[in-house]
N, C-alpha and C. Protein backbone atom coordinates (compact mmCIF):
# COMPACT_ATOMS: atom_id res chain seq x y z
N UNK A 1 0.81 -1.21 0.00
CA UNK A 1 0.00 0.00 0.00
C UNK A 1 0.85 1.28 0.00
N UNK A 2 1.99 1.85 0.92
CA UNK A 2 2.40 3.09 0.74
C UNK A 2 3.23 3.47 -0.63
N UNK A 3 4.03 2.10 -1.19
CA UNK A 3 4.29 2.40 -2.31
C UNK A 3 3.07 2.76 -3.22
N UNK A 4 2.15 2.30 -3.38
CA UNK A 4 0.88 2.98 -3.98
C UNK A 4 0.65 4.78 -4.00
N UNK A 5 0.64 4.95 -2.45
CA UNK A 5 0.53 6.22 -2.00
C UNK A 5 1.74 7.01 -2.41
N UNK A 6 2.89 6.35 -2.29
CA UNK A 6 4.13 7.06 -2.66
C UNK A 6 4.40 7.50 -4.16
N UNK A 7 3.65 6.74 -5.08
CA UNK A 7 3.46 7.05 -6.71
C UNK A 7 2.68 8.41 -6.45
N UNK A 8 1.15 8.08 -6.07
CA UNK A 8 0.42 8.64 -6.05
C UNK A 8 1.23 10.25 -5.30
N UNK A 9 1.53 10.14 -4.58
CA UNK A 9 2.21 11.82 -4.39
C UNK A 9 3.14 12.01 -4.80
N UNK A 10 3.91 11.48 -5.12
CA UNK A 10 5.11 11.97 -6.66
C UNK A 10 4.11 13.01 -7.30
N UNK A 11 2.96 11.96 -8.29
CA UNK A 11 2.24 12.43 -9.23
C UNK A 11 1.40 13.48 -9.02
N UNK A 12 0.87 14.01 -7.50
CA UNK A 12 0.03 14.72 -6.87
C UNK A 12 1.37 16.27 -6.52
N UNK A 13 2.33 15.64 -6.47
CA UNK A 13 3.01 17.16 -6.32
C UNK A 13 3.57 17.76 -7.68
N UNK A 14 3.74 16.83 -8.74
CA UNK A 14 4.40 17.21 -9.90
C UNK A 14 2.87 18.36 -10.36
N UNK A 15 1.73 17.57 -10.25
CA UNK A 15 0.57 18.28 -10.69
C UNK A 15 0.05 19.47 -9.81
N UNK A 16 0.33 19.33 -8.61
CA UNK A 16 0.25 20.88 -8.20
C UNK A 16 1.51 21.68 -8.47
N UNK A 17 2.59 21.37 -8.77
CA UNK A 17 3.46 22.54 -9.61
C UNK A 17 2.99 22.87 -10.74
N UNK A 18 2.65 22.13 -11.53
CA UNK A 18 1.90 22.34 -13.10
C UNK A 18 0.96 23.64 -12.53
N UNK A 19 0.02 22.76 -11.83
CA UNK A 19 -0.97 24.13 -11.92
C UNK A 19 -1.01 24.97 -10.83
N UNK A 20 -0.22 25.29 -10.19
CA UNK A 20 0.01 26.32 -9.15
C UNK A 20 -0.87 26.07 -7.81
N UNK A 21 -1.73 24.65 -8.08
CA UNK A 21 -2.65 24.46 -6.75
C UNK A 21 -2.08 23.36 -5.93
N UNK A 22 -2.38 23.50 -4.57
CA UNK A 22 -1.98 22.54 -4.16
C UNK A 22 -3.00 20.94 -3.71
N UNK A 23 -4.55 21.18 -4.11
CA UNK A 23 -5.52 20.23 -4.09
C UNK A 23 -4.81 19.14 -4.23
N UNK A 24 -4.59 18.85 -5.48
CA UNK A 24 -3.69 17.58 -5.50
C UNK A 24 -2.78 16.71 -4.31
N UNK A 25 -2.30 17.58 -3.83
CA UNK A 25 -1.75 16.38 -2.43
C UNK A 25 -2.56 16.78 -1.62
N UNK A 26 -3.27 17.72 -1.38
CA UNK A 26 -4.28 17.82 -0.10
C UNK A 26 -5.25 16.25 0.21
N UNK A 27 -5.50 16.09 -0.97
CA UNK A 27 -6.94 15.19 -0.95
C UNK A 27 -5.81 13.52 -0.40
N UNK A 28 -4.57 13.31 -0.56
CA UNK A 28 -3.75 12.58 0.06
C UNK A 28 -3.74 12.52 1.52
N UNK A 29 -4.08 13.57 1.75
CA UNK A 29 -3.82 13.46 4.02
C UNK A 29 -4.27 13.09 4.29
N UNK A 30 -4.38 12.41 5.35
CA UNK A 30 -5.64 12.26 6.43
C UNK A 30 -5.38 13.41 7.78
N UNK A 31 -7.34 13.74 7.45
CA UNK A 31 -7.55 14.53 8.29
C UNK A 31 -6.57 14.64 9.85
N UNK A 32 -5.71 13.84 10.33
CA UNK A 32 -4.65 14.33 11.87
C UNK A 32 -3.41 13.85 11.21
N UNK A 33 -3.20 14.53 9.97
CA UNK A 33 -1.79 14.41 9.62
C UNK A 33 -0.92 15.41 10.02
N UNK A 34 -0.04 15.73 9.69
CA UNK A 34 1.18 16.56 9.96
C UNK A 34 2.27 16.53 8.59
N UNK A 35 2.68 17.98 8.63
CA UNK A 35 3.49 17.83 7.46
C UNK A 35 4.11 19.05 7.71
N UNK A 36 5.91 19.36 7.46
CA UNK A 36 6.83 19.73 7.90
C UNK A 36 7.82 19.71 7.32
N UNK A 37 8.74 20.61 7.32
CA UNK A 37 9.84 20.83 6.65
C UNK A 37 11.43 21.38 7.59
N UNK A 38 12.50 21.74 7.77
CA UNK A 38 13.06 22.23 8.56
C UNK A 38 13.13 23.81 8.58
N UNK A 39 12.38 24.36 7.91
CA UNK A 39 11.92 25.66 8.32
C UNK A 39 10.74 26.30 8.82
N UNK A 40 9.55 25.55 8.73
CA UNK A 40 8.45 25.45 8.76
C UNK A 40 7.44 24.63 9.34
N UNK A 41 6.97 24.75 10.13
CA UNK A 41 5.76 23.47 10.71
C UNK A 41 6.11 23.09 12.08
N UNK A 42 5.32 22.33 12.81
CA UNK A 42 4.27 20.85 11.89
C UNK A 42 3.28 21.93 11.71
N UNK A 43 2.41 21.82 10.10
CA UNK A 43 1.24 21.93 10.66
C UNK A 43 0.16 20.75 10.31
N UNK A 44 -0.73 21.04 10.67
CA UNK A 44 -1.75 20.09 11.27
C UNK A 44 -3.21 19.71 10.68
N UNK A 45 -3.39 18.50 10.10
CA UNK A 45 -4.47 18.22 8.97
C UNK A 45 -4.39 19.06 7.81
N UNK A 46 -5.83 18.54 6.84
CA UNK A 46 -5.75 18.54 5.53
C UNK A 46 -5.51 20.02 5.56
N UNK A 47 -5.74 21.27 6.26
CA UNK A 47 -6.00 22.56 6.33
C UNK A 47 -4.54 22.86 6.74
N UNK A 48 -3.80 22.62 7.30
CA UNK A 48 -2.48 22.79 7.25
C UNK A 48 -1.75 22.28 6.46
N UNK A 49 -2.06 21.01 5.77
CA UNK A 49 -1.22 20.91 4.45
C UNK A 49 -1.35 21.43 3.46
N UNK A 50 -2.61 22.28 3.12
CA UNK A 50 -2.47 22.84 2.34
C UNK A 50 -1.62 24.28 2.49
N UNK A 51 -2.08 24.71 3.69
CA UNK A 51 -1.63 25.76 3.60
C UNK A 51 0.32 25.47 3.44
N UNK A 52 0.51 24.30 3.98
CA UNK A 52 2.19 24.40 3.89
C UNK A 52 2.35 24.45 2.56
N UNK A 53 1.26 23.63 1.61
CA UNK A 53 1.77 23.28 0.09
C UNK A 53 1.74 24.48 -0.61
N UNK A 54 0.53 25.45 -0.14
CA UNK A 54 0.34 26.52 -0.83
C UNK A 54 1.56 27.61 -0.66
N UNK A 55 2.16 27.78 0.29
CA UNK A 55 3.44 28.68 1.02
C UNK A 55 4.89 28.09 0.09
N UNK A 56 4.74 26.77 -0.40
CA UNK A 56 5.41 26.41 -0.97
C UNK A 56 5.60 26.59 -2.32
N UNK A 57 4.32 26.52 -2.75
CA UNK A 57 4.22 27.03 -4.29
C UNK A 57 4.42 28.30 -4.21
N UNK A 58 4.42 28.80 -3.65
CA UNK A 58 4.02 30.63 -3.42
C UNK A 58 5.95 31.16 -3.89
N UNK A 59 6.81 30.39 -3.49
CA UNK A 59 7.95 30.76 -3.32
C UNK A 59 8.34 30.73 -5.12
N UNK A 60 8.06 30.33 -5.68
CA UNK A 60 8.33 30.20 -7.29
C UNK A 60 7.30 30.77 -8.01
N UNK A 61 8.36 31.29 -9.36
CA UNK A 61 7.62 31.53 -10.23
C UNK A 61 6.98 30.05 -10.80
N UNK A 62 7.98 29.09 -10.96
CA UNK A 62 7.73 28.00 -11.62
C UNK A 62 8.38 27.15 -11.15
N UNK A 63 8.22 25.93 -10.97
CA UNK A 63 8.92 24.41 -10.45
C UNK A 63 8.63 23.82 -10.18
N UNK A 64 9.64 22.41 -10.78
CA UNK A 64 8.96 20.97 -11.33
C UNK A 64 10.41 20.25 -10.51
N UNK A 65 9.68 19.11 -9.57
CA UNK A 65 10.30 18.44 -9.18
C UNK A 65 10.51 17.00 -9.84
N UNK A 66 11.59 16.24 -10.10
CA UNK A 66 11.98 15.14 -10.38
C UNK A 66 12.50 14.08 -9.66
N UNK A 67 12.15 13.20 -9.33
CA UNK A 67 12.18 11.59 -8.60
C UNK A 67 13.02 11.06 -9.53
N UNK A 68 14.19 10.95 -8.62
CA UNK A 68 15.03 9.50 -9.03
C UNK A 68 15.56 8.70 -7.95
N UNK A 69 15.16 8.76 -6.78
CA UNK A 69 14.76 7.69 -6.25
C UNK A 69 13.86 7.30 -5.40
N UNK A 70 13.10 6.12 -5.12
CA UNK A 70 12.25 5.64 -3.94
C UNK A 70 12.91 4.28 -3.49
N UNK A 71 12.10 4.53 -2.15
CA UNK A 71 11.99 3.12 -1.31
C UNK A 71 10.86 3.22 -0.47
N UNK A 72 10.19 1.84 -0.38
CA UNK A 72 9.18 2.08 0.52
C UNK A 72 8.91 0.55 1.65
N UNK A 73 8.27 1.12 2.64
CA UNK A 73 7.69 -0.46 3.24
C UNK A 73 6.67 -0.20 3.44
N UNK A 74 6.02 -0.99 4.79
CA UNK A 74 4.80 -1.25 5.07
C UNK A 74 3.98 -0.12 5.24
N UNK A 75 4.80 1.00 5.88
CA UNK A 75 4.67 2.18 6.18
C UNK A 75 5.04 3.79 6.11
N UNK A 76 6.02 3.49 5.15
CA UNK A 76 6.75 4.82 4.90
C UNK A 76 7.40 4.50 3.54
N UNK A 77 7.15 5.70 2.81
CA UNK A 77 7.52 6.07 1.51
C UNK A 77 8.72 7.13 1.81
N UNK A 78 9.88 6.90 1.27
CA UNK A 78 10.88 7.55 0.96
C UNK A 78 11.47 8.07 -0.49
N UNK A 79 11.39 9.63 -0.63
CA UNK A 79 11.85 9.98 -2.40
C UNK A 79 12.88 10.97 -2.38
N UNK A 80 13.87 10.76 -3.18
CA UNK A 80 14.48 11.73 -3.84
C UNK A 80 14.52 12.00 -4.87
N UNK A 81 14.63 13.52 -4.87
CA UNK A 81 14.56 14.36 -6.02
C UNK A 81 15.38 15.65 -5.92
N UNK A 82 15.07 16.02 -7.46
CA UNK A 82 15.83 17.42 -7.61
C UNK A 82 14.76 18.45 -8.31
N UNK A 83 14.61 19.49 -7.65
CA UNK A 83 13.47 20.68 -8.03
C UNK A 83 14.65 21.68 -8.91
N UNK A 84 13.79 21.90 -10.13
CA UNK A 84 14.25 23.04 -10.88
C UNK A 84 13.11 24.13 -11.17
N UNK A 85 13.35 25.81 -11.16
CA UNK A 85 12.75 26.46 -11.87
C UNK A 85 13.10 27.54 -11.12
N UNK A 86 12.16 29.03 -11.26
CA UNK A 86 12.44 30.24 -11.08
C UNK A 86 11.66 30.83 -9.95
N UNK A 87 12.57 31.18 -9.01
CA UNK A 87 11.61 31.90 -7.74
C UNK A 87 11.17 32.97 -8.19
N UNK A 88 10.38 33.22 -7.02
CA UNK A 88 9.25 34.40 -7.32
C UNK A 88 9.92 35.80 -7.98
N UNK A 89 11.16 35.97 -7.61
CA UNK A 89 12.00 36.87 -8.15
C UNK A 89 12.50 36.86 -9.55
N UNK A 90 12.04 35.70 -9.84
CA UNK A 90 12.82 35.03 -11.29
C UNK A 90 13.73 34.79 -11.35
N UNK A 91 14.54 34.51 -10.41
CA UNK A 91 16.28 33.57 -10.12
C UNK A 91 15.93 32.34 -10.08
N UNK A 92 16.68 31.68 -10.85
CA UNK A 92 16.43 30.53 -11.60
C UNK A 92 17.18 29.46 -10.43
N UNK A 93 16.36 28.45 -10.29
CA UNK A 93 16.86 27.74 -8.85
C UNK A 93 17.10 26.07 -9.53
N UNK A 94 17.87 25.38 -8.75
CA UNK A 94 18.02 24.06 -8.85
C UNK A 94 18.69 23.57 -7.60
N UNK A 95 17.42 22.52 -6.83
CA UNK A 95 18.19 22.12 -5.36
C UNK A 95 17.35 20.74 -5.24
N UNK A 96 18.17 19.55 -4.26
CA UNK A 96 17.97 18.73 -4.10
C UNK A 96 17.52 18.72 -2.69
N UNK A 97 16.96 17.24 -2.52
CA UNK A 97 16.01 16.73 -1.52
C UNK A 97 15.65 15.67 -1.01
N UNK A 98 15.13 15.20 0.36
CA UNK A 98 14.11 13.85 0.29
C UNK A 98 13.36 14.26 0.71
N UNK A 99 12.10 13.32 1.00
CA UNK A 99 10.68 13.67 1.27
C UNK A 99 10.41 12.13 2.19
N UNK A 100 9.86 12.12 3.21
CA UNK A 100 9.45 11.16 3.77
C UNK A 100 8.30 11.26 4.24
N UNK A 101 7.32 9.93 3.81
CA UNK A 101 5.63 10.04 4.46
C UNK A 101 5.54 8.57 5.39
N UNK A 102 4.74 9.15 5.79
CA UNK A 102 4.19 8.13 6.99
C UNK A 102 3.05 7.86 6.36
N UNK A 103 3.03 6.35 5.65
CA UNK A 103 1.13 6.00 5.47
C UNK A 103 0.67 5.29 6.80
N UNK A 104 -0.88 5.59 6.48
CA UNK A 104 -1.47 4.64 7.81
C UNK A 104 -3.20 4.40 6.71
N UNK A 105 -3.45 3.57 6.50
CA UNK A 105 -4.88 3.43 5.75
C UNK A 105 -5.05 3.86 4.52
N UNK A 106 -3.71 4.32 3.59
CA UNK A 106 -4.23 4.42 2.56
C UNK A 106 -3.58 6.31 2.53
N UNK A 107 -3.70 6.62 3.16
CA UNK A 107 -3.31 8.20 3.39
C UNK A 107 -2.13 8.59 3.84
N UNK A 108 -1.57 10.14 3.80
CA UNK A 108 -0.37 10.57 3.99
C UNK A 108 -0.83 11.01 5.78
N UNK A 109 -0.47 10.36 6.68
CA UNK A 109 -0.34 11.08 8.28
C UNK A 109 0.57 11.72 8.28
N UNK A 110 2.10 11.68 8.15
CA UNK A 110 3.03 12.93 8.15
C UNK A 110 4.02 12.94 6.71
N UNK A 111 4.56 13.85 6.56
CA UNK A 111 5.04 14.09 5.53
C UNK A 111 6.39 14.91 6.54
N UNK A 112 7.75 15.07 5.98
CA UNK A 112 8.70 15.32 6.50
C UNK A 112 9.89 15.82 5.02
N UNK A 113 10.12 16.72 5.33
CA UNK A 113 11.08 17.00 3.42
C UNK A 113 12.53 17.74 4.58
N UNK A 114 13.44 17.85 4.07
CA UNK A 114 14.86 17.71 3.77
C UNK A 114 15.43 17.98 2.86
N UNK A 115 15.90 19.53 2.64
CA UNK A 115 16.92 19.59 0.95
C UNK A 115 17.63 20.91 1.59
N UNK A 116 18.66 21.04 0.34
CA UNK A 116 19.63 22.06 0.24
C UNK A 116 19.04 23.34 0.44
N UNK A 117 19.09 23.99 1.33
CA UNK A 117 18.70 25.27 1.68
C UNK A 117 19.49 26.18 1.21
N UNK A 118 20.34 26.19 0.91
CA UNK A 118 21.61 27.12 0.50
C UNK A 118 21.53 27.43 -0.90
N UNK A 119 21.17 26.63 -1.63
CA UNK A 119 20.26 26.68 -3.21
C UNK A 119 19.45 28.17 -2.99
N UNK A 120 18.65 28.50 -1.41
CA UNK A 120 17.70 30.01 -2.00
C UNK A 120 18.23 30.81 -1.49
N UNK A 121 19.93 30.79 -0.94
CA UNK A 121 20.47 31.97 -0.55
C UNK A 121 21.09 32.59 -1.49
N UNK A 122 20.66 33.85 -1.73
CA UNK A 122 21.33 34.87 -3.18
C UNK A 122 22.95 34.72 -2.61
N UNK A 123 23.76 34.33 -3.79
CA UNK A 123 24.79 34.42 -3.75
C UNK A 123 25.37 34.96 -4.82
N UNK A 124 24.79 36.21 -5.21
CA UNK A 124 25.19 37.18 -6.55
C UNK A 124 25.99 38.58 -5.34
N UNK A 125 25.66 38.54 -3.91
CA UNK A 125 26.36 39.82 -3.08
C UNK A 125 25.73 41.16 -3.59
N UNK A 126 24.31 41.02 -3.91
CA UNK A 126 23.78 42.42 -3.59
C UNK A 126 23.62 42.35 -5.87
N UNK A 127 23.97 41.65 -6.24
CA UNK A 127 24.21 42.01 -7.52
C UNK A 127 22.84 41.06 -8.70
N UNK A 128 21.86 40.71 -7.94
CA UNK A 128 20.62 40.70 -8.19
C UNK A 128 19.86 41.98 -9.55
């Protein structure tokens, strides 16, 4: 089953980058999930994941994440990837990542991400 779920939100986040919404993995949670990042969170059910997903999209003009790898068991889906495209500023970004979910019934209970932070620190020195 979570490998199921773990396709299924690959495909649910590639499609809310497409279209700038984040519905697509929302309808994945279950209602007392949690989902978190190391700058941000926990927050708490489908109403906090969106709002994390939406805060997330919010930061780009555009970007599409790519999976090249998984693992999964009974209970947890593990992915890496690499996100490319242009923040809201239009500085063109490329940074890597994992993503870890907790299934329980079919649904995402927590979600947990991990990547290069240093990827959104301007390192042009004022020359933006």
């Amino acid at each position: 089953m979570p490998k199921d779920v773990t396709d299924r939100f690959m495909q649910a986040l590639q499609e809310a980058e497409q279209r700038k919404d984040p519905t697509p993995l929302v309808e994945l949670y279950s209602e007392g999930s949690s989902t978190e990042n190391l700058a941000i969170g926990p927050y708490e059910g489908r109403e906090g994941a969106r709002e994390f997903w939406k805060k997330y999209l919010d930061v780009f003009q555009d970007i599409r994440s790519e999976f090249y790898g998984q693992a999964d068991d009974d209970r947890t889906g593990v992915m890496e990837w690499v996100a490319r495209g242009h923040l809201a500023s239009g500085r063109p970004i490329e940074y890597r990542g994992v993503s870890v979910i907790e299934v329980e019934d079919g649904q995402v209970k927590k979600f947990r991400t991990y990547y290069d932070s240093a990827a959104f620190v301007n390192d042009t020195n004022g020359q933006d």
